[in-house]
C-alpha atoms as a PDB file:
ATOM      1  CA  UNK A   1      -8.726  18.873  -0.230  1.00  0.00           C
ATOM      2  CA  UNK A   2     -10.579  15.351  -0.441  1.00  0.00           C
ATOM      3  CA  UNK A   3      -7.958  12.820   0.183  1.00  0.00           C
ATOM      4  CA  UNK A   4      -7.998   9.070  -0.263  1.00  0.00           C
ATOM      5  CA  UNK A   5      -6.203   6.985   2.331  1.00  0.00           C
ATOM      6  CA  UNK A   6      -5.231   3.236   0.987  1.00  0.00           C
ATOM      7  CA  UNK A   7      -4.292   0.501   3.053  1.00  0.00           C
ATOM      8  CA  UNK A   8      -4.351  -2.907   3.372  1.00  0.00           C
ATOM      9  CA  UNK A   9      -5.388  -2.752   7.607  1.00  0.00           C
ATOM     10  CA  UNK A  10      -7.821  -0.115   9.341  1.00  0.00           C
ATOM     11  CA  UNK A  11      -6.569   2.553  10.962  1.00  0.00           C
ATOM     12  CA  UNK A  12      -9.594   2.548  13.850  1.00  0.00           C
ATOM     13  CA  UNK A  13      -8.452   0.987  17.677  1.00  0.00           C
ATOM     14  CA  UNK A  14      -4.532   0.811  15.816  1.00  0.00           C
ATOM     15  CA  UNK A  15      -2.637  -2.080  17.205  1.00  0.00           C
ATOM     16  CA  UNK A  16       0.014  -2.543  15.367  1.00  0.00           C
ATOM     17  CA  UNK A  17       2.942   0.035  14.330  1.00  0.00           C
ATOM     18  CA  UNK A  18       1.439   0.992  10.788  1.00  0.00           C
ATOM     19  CA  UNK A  19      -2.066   1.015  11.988  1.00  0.00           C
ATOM     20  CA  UNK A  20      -0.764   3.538  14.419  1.00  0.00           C
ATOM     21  CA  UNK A  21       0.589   5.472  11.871  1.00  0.00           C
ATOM     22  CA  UNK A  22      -2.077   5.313   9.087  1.00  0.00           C
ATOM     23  CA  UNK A  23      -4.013   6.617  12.259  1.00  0.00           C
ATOM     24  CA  UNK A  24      -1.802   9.599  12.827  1.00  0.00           C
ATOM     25  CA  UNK A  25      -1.686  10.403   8.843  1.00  0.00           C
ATOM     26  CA  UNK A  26      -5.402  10.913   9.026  1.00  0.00           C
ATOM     27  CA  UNK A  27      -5.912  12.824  12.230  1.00  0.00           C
ATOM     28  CA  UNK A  28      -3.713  15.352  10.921  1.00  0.00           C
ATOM     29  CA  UNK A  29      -4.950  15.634   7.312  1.00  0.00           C
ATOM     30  CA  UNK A  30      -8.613  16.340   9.271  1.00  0.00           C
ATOM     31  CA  UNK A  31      -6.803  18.283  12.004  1.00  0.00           C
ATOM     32  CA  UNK A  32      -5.708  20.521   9.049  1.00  0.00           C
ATOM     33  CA  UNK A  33      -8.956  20.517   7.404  1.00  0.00           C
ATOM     34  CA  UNK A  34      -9.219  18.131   4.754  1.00  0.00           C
ATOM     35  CA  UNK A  35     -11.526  15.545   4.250  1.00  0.00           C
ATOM     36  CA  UNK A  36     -10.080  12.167   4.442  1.00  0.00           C
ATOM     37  CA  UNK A  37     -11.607   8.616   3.389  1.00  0.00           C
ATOM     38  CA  UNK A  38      -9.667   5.650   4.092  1.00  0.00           C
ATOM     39  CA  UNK A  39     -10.772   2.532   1.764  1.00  0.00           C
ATOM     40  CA  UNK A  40      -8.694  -0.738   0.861  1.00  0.00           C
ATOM     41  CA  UNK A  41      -8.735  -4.387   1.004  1.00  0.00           C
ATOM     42  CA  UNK A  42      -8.121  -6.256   5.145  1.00  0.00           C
ATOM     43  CA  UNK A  43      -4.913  -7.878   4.422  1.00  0.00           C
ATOM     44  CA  UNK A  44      -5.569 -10.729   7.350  1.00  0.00           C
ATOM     45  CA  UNK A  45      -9.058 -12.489   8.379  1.00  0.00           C
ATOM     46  CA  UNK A  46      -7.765 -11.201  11.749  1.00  0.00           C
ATOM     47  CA  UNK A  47      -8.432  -7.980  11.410  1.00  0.00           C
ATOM     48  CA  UNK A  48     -12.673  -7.246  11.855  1.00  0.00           C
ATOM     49  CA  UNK A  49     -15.065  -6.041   9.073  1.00  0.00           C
ATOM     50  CA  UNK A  50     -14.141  -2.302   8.873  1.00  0.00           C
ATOM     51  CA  UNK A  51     -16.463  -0.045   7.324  1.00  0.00           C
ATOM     52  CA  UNK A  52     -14.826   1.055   3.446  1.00  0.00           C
ATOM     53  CA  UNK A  53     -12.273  -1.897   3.867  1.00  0.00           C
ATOM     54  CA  UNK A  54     -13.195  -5.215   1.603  1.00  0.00           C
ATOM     55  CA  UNK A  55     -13.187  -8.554   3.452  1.00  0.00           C
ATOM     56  CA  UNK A  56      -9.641 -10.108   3.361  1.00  0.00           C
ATOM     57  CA  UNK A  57      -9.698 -12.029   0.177  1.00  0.00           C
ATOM     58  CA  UNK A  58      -9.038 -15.597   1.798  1.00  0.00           C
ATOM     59  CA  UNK A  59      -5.963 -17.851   0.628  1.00  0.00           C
ATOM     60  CA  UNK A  60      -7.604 -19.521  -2.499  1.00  0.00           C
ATOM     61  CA  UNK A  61      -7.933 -16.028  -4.310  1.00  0.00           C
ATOM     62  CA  UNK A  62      -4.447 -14.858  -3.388  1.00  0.00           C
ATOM     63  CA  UNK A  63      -3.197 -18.264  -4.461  1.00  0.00           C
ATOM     64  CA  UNK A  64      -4.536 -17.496  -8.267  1.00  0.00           C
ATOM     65  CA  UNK A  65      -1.351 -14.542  -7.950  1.00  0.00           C
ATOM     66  CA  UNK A  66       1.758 -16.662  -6.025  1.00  0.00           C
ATOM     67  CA  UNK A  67       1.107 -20.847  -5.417  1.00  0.00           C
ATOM     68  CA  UNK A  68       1.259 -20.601  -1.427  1.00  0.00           C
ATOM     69  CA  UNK A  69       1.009 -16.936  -0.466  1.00  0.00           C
ATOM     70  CA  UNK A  70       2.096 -17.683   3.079  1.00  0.00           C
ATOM     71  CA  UNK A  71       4.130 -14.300   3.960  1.00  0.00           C
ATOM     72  CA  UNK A  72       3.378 -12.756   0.540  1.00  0.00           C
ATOM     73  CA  UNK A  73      -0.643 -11.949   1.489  1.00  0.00           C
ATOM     74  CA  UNK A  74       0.374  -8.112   0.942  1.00  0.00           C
ATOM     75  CA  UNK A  75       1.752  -8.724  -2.196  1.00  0.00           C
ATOM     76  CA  UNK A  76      -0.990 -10.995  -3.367  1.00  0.00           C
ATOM     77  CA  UNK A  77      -3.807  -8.673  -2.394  1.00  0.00           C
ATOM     78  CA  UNK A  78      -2.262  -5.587  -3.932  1.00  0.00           C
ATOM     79  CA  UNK A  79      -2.308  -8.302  -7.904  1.00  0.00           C
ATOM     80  CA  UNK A  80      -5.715  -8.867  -6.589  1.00  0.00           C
ATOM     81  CA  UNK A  81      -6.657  -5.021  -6.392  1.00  0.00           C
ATOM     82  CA  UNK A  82      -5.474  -3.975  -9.646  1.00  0.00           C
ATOM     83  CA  UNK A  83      -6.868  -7.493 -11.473  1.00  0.00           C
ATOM     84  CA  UNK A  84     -10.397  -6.889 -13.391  1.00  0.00           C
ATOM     85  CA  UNK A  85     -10.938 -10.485 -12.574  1.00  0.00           C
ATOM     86  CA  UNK A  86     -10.145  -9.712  -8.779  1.00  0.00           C
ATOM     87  CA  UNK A  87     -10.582  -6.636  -6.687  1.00  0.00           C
ATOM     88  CA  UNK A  88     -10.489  -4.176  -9.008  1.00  0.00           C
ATOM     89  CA  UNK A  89     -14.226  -3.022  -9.817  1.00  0.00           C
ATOM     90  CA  UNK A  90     -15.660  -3.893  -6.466  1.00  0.00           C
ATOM     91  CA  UNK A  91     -12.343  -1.793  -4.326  1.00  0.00           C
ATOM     92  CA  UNK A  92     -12.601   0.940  -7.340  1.00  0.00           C
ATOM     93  CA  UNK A  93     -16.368   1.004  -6.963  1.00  0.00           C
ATOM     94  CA  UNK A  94     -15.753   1.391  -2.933  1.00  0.00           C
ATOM     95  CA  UNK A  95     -13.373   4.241  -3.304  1.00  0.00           C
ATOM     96  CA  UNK A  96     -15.457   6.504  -6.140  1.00  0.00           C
ATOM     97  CA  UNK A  97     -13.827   9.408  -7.252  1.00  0.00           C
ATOM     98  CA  UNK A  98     -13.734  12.573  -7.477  1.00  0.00           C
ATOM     99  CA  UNK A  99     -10.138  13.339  -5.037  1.00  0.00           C
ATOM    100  CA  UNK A 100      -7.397  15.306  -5.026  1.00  0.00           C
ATOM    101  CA  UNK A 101      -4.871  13.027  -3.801  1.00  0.00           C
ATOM    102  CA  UNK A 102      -4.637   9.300  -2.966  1.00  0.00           C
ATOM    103  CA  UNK A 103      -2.325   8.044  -0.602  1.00  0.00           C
ATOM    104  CA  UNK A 104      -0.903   4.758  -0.606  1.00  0.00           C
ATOM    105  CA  UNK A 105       0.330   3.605   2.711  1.00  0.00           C
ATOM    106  CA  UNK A 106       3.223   1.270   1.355  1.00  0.00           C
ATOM    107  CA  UNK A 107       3.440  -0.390  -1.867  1.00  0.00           C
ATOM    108  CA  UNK A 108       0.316  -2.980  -2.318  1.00  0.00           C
ATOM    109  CA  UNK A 109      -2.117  -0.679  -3.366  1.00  0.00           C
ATOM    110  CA  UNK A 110      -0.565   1.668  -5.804  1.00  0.00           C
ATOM    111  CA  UNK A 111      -0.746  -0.434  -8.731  1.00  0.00           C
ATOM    112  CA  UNK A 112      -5.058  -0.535  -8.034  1.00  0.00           C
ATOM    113  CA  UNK A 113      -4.908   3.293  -7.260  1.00  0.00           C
ATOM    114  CA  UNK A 114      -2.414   3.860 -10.342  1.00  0.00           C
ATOM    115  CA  UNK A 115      -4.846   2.004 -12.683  1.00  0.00           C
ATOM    116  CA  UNK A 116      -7.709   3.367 -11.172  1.00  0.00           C
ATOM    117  CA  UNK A 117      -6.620   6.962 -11.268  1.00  0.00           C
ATOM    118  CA  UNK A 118      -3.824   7.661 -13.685  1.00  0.00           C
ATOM    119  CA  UNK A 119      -5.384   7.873 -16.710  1.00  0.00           C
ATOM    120  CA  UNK A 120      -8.117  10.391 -15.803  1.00  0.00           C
ATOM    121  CA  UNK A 121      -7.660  13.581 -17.372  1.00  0.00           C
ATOM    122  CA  UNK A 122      -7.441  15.349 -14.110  1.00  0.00           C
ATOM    123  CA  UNK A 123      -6.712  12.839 -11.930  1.00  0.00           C
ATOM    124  CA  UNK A 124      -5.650  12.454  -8.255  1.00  0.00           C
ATOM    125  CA  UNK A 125      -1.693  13.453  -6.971  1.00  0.00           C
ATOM    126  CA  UNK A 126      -0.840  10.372  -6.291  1.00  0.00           C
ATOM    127  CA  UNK A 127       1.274   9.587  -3.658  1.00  0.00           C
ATOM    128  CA  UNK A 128       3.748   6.722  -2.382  1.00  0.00           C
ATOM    129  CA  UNK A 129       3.782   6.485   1.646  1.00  0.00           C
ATOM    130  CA  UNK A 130       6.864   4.007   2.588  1.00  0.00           C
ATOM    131  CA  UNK A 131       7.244   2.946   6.267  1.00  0.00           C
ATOM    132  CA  UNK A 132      10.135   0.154   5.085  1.00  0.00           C
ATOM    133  CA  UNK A 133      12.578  -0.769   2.054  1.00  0.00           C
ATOM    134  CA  UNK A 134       9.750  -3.354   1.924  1.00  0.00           C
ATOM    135  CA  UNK A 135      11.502  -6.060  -0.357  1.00  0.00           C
ATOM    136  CA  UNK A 136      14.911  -5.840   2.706  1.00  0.00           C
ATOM    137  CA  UNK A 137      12.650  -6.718   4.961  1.00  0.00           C
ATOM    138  CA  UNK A 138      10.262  -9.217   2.883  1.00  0.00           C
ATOM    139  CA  UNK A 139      13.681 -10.889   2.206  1.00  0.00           C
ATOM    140  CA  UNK A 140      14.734 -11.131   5.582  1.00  0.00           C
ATOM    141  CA  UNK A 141      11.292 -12.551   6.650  1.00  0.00           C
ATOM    142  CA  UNK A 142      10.835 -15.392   4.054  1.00  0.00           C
ATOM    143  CA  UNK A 143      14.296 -16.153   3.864  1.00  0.00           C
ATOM    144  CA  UNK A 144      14.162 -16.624   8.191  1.00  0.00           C
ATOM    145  CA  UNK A 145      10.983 -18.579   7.749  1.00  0.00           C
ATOM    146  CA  UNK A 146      11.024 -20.342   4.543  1.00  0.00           C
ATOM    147  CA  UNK A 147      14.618 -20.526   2.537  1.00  0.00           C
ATOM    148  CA  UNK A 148      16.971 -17.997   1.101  1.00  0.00           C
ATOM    149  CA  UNK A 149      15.545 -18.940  -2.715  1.00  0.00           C
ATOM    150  CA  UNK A 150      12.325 -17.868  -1.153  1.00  0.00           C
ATOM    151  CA  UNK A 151      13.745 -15.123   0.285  1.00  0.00           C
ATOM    152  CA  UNK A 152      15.407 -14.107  -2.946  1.00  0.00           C
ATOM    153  CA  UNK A 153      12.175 -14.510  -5.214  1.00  0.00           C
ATOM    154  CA  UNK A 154       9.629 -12.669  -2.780  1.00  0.00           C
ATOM    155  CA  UNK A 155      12.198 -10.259  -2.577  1.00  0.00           C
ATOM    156  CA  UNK A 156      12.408  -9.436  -6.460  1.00  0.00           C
ATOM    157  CA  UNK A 157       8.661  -9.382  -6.395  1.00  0.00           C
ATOM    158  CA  UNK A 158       7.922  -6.850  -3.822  1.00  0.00           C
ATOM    159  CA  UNK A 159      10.789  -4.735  -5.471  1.00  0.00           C
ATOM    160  CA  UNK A 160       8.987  -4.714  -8.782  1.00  0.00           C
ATOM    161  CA  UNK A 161       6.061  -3.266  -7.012  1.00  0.00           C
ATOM    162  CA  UNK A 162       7.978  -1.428  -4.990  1.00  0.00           C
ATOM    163  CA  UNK A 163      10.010   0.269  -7.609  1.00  0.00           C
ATOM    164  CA  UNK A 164       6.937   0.808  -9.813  1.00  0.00           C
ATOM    165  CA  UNK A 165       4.845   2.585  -7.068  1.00  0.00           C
ATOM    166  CA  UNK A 166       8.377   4.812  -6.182  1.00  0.00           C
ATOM    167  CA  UNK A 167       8.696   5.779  -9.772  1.00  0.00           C
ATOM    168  CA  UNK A 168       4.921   6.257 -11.001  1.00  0.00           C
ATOM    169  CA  UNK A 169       3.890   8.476  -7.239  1.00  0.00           C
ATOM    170  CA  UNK A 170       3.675  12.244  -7.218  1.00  0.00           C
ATOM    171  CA  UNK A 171       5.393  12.438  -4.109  1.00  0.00           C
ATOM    172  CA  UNK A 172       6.926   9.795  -2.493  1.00  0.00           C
ATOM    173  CA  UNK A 173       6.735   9.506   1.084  1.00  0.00           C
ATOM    174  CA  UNK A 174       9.405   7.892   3.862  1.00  0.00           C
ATOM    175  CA  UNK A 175      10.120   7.581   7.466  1.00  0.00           C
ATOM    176  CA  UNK A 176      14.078   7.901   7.644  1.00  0.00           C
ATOM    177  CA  UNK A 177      16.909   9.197   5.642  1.00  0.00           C
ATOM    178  CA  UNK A 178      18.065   5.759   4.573  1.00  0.00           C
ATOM    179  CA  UNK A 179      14.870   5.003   3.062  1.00  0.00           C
ATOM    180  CA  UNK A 180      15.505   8.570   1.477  1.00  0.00           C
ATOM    181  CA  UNK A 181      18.606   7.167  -0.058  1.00  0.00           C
ATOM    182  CA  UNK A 182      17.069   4.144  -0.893  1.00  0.00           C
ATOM    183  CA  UNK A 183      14.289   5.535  -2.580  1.00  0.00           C
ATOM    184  CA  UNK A 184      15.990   8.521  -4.844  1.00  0.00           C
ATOM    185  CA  UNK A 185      18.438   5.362  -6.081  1.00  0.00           C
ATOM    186  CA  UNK A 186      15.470   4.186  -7.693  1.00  0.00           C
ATOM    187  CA  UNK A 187      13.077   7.314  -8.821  1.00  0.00           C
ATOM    188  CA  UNK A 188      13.126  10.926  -9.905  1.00  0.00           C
ATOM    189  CA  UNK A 189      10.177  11.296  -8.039  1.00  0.00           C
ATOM    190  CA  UNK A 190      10.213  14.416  -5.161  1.00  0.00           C
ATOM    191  CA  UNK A 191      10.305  12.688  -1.711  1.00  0.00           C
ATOM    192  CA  UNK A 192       9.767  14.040   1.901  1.00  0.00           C
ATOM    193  CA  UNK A 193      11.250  12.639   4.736  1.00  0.00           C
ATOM    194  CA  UNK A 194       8.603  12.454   7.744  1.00  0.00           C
ATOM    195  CA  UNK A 195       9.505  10.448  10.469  1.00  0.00           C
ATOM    196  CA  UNK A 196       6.323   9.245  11.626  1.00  0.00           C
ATOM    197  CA  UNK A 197       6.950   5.038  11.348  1.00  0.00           C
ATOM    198  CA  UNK A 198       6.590   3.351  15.074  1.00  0.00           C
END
């Protein structure tokens, strides 16, 4: 199978805990033979220019999605992906076509990959990898950092997207049984329980 990998960080020298396991997801797709691209948009300027990754859209293009996207640059770059007036020809034009399944490594992405791919006649699997309840933990984060309002309205934003990528997916994809249980409250959508977060 030809399989798209999205992301929003490289998986090549992993530092972090997700680039570690956006690493491991395509070693063993290859190890079991298929052919795996990974594409998506750098969600930092931190991270360096990564072949099939576009530059991290800087703070004045995210800020067109959310006023001051301070600890919402995930969110923000997954609007930009799927806007025609962002990301969305230049990322679509980067990825092609032609798969059998696209993976989304958490939420940001799906919308671009949904809009992308959905409405082909024989389009893609598409499928939802979750490493996190994402809009818990985006709660927790602004709401520690910022304010609890903050916390509540980043929260309901990354749930939207969260939700939508759960229920539109193929397959959905998590690390733990209480993500399980998270996830099936929200979607009819068949999900698999590999624990492979870090």
């Amino acid at each position: 199978m030809r399989i798209l990998l999205l992301s929003t960080y490289p998986a090549v020298d992993p530092v972090h805990g997700g680039q570690h396991r956006l690493s491991q997801i395509a070693k063993a797709l290859d190890a079991d033979g298929h052919s795996v691209e990974l594409r998506g948009i750098l969600g930092s300027a931190s991270y360096a220019a990564t072949p099939g990754y576009l530059r991290f859209p800087g703070t004045d293009a995210l800020s067109r999605y959310l006023n001051n996207p301070m600890l919402m640059e995930d969110w923000a770059i997954g609007q930009y992906a799927a806007d025609p007036a962002g990301g969305f020809k230049q990322l679509g034009k980067l990825c092609g076509d032609g798969y059998d399944a696209v993976f989304c490594e958490q939420p940001w992405l799906f919308g671009f990959a949904y809009k992308l791919f959905s409405q082909k006649r024989r389009g893609p699997v598409l499928i939802y990898g979750s490493q996190n309840v994402e809009h818990r933990l985006k709660y927790e984060i602004a709401e520690s950092y910022l304010t609890p309002a903050l916390g509540e309205k980043y929260s309901s934003l990354v749930e939207e997207v969260e939700c939508f990528a759960a229920r539109n997916s193929d397959l959905n994809v998590v690390v733990s049984d209480n993500d399980k249980q998270w996830i099936t409250s929200v979607s009819d959508t068949p999900v698999v329980v590999a624990a492979n977060g870090v």
